[in-house]
Each structure stands twice: as C-alpha cells, then as structure tokens.
N, C-alpha and C. Protein backbone atom coordinates (compact mmCIF):
# COMPACT_ATOMS: atom_id res chain seq x y z
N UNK A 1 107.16 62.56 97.98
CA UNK A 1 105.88 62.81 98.59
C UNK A 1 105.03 61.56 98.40
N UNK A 2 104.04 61.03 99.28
CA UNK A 2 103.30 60.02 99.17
C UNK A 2 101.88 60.50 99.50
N UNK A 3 101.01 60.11 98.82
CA UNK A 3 99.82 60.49 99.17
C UNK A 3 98.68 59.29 99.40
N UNK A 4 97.87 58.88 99.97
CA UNK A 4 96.80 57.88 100.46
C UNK A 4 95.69 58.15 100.39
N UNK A 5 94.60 57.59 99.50
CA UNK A 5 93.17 57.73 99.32
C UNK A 5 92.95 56.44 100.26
N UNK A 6 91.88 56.83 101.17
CA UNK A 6 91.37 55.82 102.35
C UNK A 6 89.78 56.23 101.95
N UNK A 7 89.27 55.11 102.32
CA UNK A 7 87.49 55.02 102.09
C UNK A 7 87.03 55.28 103.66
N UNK A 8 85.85 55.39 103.36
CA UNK A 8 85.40 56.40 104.47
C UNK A 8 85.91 55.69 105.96
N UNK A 9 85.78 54.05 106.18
CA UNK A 9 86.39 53.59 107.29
C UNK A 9 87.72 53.80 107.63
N UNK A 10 88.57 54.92 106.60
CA UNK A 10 90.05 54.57 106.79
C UNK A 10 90.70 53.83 106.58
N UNK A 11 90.42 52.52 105.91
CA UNK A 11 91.29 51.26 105.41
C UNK A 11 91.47 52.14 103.89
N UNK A 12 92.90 51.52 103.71
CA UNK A 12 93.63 52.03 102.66
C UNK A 12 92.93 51.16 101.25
N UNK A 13 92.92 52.30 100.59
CA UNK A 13 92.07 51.78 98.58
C UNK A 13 93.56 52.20 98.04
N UNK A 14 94.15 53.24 98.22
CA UNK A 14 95.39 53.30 97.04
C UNK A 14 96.62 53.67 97.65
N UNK A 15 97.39 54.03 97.16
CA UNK A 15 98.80 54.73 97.86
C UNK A 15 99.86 54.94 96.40
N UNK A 16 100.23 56.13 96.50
CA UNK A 16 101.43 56.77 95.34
C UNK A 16 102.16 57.32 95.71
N UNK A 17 103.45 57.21 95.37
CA UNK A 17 104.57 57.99 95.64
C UNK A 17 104.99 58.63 94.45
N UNK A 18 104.61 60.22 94.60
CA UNK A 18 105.58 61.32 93.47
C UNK A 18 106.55 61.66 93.48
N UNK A 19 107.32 61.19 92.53
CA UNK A 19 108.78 61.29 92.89
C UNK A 19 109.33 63.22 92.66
N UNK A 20 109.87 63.48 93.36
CA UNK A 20 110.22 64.64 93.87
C UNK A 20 112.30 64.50 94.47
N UNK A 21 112.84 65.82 94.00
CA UNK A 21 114.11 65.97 94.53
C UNK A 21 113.85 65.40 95.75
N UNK A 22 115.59 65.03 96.54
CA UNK A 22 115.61 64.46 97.57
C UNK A 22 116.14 66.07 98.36
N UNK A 23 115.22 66.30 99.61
CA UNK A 23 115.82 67.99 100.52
C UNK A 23 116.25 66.71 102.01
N UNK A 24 116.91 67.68 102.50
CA UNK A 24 117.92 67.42 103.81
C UNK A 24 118.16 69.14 104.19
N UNK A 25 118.42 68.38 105.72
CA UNK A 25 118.52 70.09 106.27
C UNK A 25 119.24 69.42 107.56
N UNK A 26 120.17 70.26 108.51
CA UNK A 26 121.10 69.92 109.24
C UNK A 26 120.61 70.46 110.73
N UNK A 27 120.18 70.20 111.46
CA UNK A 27 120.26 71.16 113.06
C UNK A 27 121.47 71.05 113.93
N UNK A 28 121.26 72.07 114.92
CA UNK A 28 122.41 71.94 115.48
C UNK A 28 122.38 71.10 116.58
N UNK A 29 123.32 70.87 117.71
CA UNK A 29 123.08 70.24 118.63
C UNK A 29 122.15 70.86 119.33
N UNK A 30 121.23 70.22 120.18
CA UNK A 30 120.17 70.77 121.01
C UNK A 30 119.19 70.19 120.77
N UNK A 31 119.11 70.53 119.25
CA UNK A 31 117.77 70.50 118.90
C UNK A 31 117.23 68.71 119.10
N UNK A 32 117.50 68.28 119.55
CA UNK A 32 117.17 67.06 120.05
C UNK A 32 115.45 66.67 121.38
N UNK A 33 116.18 67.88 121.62
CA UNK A 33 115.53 68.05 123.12
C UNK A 33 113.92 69.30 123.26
N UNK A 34 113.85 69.61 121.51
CA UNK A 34 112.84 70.53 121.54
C UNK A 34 111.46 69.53 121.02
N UNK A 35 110.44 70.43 121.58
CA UNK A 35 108.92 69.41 120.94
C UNK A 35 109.26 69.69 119.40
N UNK A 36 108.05 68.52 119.14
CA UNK A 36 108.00 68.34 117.69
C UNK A 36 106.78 69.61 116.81
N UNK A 37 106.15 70.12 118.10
CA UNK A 37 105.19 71.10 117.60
C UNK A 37 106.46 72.50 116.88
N UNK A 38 107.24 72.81 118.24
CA UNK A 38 108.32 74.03 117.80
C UNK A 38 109.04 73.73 116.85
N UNK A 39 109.84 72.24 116.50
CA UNK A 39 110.66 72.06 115.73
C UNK A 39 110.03 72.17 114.32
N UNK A 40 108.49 71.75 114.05
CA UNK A 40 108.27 71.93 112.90
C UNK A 40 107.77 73.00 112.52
N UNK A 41 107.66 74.61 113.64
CA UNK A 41 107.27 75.46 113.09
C UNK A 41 109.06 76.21 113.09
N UNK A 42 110.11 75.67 113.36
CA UNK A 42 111.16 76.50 113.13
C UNK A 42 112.25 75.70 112.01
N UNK A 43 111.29 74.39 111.59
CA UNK A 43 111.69 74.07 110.20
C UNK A 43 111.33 74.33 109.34
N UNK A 44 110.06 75.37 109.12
CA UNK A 44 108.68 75.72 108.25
C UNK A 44 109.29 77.30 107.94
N UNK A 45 109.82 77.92 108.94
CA UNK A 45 110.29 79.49 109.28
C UNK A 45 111.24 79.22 108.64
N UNK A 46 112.45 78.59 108.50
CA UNK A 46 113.26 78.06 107.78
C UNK A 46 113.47 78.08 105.96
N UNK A 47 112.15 78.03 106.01
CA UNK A 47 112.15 76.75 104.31
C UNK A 47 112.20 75.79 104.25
N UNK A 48 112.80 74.93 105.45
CA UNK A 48 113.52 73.47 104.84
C UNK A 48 112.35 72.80 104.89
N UNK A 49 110.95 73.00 104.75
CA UNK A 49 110.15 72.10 104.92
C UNK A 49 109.11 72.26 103.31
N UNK A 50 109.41 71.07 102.53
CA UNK A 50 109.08 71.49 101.02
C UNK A 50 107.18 71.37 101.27
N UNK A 51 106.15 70.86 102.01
CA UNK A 51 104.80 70.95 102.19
C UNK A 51 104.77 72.41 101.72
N UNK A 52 103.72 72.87 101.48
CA UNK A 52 103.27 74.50 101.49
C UNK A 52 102.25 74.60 101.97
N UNK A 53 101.19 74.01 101.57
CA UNK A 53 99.54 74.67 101.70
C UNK A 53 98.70 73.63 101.41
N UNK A 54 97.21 73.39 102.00
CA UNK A 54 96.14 72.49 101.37
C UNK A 54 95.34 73.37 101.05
N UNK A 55 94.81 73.78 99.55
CA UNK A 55 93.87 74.48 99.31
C UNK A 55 92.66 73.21 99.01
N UNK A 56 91.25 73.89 99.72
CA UNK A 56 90.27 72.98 99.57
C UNK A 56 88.68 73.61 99.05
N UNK A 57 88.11 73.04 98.54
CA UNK A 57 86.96 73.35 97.40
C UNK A 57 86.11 73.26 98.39
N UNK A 58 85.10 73.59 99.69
CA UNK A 58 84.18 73.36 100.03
C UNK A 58 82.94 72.39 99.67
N UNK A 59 82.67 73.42 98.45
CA UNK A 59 81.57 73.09 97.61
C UNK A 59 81.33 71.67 97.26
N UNK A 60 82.78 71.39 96.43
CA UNK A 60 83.00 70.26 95.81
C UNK A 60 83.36 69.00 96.33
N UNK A 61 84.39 69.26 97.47
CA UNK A 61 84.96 68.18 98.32
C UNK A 61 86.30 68.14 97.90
N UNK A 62 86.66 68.99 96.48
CA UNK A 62 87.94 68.72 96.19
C UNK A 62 89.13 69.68 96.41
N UNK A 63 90.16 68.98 96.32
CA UNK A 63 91.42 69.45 97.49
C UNK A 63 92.80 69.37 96.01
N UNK A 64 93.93 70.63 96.63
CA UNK A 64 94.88 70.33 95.98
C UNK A 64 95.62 70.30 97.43
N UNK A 65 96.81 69.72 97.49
CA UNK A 65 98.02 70.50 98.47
C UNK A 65 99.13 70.21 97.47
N UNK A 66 100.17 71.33 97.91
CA UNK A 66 101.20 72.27 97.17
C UNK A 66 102.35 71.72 98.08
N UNK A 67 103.58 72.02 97.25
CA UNK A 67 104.35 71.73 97.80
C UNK A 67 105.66 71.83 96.90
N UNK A 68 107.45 72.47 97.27
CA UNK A 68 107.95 72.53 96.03
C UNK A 68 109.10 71.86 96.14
N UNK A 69 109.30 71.45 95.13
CA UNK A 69 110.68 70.37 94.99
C UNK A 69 111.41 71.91 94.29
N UNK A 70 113.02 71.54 95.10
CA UNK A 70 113.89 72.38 94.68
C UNK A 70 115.41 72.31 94.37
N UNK A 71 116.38 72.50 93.55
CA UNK A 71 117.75 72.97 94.56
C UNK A 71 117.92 73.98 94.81
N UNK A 72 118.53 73.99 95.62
CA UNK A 72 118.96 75.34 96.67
C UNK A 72 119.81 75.78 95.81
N UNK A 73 120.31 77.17 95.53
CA UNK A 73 121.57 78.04 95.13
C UNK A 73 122.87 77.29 95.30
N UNK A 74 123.47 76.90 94.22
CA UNK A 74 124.67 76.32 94.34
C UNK A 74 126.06 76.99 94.59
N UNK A 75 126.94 76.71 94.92
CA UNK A 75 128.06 77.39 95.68
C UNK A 75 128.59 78.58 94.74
N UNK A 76 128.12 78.26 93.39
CA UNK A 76 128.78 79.43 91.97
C UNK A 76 127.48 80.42 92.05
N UNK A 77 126.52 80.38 93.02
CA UNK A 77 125.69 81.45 92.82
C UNK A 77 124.70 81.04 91.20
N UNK A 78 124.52 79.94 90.78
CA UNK A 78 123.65 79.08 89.81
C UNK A 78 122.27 79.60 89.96
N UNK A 79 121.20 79.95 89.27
CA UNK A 79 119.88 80.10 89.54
C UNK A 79 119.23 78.73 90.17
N UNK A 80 118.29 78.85 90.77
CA UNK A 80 117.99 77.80 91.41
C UNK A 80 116.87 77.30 90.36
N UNK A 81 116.96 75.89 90.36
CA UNK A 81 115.79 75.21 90.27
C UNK A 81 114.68 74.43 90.99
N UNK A 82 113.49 75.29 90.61
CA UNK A 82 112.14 75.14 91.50
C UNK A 82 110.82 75.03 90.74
N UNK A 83 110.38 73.78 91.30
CA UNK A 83 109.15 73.68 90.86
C UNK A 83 108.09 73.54 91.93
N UNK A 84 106.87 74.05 91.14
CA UNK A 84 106.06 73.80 92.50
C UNK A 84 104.78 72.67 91.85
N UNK A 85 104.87 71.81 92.97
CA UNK A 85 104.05 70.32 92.51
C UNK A 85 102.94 70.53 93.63
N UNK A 86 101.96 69.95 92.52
CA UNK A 86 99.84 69.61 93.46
C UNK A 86 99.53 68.68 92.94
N UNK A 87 99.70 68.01 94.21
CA UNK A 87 98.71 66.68 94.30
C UNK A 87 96.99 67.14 94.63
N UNK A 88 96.49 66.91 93.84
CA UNK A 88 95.10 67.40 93.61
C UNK A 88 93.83 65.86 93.52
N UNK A 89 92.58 66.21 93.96
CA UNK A 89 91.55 65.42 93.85
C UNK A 89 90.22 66.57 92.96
N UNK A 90 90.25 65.80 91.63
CA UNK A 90 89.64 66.06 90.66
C UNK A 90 88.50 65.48 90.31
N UNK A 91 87.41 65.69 90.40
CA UNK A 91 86.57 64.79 89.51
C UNK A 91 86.43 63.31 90.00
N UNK A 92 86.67 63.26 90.99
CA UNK A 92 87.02 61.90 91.59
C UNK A 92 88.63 61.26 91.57
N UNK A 93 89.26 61.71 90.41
CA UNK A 93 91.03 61.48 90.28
C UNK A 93 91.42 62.30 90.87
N UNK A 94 92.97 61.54 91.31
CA UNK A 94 94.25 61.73 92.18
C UNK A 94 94.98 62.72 91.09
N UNK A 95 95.37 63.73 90.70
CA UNK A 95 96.21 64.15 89.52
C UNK A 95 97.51 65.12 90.32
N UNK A 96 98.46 64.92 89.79
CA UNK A 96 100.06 65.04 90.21
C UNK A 96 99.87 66.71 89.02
N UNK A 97 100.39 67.62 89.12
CA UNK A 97 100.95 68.61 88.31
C UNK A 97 102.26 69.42 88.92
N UNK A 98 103.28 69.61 88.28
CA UNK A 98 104.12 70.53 88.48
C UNK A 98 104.22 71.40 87.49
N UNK A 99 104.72 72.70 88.15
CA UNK A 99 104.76 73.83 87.02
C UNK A 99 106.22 74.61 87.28
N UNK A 100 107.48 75.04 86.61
CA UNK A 100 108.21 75.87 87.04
C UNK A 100 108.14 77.14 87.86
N UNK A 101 109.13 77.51 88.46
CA UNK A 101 108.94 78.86 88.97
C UNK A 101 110.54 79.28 88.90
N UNK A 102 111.16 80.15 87.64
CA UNK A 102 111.71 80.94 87.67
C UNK A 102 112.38 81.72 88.87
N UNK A 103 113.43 81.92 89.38
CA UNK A 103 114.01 82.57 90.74
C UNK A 103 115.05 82.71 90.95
N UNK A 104 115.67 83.88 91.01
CA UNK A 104 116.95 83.90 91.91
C UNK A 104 116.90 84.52 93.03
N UNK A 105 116.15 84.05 93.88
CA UNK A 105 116.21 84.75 95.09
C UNK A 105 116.72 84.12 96.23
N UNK A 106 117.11 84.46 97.31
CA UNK A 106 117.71 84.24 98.78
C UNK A 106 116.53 83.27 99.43
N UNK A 107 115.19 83.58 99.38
CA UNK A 107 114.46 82.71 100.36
C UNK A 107 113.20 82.92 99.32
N UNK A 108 112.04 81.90 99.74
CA UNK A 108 110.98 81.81 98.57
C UNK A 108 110.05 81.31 99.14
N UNK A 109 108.82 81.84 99.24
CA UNK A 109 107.84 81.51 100.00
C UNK A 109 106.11 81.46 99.06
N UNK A 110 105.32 80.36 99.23
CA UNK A 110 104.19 80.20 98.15
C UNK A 110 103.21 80.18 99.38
N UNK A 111 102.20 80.86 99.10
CA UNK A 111 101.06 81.70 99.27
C UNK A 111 99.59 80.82 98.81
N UNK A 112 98.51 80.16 99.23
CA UNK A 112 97.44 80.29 98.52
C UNK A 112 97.18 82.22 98.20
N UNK A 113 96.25 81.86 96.96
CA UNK A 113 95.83 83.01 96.22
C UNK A 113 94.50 83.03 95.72
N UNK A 114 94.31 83.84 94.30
CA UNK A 114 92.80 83.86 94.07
C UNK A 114 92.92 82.29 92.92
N UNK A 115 91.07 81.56 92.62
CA UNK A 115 91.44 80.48 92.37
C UNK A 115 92.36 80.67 91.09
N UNK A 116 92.69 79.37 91.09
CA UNK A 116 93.97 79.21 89.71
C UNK A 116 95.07 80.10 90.10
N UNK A 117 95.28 80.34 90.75
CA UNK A 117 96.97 81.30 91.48
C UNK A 117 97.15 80.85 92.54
N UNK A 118 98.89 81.06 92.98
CA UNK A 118 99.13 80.99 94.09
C UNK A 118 100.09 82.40 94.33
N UNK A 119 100.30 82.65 95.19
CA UNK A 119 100.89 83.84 95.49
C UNK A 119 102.72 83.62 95.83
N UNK A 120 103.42 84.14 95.34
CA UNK A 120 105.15 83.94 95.49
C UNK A 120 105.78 85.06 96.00
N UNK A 121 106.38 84.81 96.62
CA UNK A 121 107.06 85.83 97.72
C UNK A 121 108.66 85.64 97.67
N UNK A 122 109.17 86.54 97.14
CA UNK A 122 110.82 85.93 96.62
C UNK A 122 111.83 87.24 97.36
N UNK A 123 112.16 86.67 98.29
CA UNK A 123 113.32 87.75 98.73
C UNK A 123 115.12 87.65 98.25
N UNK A 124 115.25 89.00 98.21
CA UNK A 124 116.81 88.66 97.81
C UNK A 124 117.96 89.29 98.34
N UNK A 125 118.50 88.38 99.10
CA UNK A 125 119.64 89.01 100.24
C UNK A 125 120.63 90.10 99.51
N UNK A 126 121.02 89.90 98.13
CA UNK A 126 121.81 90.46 98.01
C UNK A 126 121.49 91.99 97.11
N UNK A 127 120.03 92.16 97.12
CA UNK A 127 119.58 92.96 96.53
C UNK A 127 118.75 94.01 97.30
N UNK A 128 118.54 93.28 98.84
CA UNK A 128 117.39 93.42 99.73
C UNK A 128 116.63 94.40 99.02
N UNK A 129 116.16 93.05 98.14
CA UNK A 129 114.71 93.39 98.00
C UNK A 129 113.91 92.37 97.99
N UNK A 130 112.52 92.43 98.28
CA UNK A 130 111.35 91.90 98.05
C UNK A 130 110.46 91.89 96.74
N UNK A 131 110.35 90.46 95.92
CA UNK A 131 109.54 90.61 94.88
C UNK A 131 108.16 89.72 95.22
N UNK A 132 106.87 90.58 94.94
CA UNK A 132 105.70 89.93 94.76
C UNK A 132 105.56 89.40 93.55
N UNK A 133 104.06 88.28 93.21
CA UNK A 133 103.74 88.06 92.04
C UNK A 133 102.56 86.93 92.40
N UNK A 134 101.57 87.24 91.77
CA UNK A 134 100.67 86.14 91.50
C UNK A 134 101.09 84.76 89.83
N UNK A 135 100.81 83.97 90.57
CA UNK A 135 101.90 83.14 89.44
C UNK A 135 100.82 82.43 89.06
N UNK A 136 100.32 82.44 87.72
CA UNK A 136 98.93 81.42 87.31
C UNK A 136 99.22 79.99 87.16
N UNK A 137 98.81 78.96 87.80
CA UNK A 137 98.83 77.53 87.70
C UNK A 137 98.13 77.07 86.41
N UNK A 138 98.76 77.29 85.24
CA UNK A 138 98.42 77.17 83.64
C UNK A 138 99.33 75.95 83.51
N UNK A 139 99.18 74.42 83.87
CA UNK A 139 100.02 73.46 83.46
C UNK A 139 98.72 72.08 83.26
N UNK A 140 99.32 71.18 82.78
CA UNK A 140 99.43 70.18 82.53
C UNK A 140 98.88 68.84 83.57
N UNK A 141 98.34 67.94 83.62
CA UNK A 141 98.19 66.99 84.81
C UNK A 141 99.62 65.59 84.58
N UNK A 142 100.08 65.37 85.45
CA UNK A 142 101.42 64.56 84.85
C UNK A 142 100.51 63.29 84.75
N UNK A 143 99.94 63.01 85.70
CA UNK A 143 99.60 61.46 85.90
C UNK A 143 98.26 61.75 86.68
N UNK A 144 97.29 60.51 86.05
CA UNK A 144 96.00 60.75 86.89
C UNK A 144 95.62 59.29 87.50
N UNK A 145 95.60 58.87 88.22
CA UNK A 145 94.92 58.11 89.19
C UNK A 145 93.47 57.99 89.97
N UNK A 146 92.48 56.77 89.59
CA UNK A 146 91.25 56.77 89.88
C UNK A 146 91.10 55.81 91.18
C-alpha cells in the first residue's frame, strides 16, 4: 500500500510505502473487454480487492482507511492469516496500525462500525454459517510519520 500527503496545491510533501503481503487474483478470458468501473466492483464482490473502507472524522479533518493483508486458506485447509491494517491521519501524523483477526472462514468481509470498531462479517462454506462481531481496534501505532 502507498499512501501520499500533498499540500493544499497538490504537489507532493511525503510518500510511504507499508509493506503488506503480496495478493494476486486471476480472471478469465473476457474480462479484458469489460469497463474498469464493473471490473472493480466484481473484484470488490470477489474479495480480491484488499482496500476496505475510508472512515473520516468530520469534525477533525482526520481520516483512517482500512484495508487487510492476508493469506488465503491453504490447500490443507490451514487457518488463514489476516490482519487488518489503517493508515490513519492523527494529530497531524501519518500512523500505520495493524491488528489480527482470528478466522476460519470461507469469505470475510470488514464493515465501518461504532467509533473504535469495525464490523466483521465471516462466512463459512462448510458450515453455512454466518458469523457477526464487532472487533475493537485496541492496537498499537507501528510507525508514525509527520
């Protein structure tokens, strides 16, 4: 993920790259020939698209957006590993946080929620079932940038 603080003319003041798993996703033939509006809402319907959400502070001016680095379920049926990372504007700082999220589910979907939560939506093919949960964002800032 890369993120860019620009001053009010838009000329670039900083630029960071958070390092995050590497995701790939495969289409089939065709999909060549579809807009980029459909393709990215039927890569989003998908999962394969790790962005989630920009939650934003009105008041304040300040912003997180979400987004989760993952692996996918490995061929032995392995629990997956998932974290969900916010790039956030704090106080005037850039601050990076990731927090785990526990899962064995088929498909996994993050929610803004009430503040300090986000909402998780975990389905499981082989259980068909559906689990809710408000998941509290109780972590750490990795790195802060002014």
């Amino acid at each position: 993920m890369v993120y860019l603080v620009l001053d009010k003319d838009f000329k670039l003041i900083d630029k960071q790259v958070v390092k995050k798993k590497f995701s790939e996703f495969f289409l089939e033939k065709g999909y060549e020939t579809v807009s980029a509006t459909l393709l990215a809402h039927y890569i989003k319907a998908n999962g394969w698209f790790d962005y989630q959400f920009t939650s934003v502070n009105k008041k304040t001016g300040e912003f997180s957006a979400f987004y989760l680095d993952l692996n996918r379920k490995s061929a032995e049926g392995k629990k997956n590993d998932v974290v969900l990372g916010s790039i956030a504007l704090v106080g005037g700082n850039i601050e990076t946080k990731r927090t785990p999220l526990n899962t064995n589910y088929s498909y996994l979907f993050v929610y803004p929620a009430k503040e300090g939560h986000v909402f998780v939506a975990e389905y499981s093919r082989s259980k068909e079932r559906l689990f809710m949960r408000l998941e509290p964002l109780k972590f750490e800032a990795t790195e802060k940038k002014k």
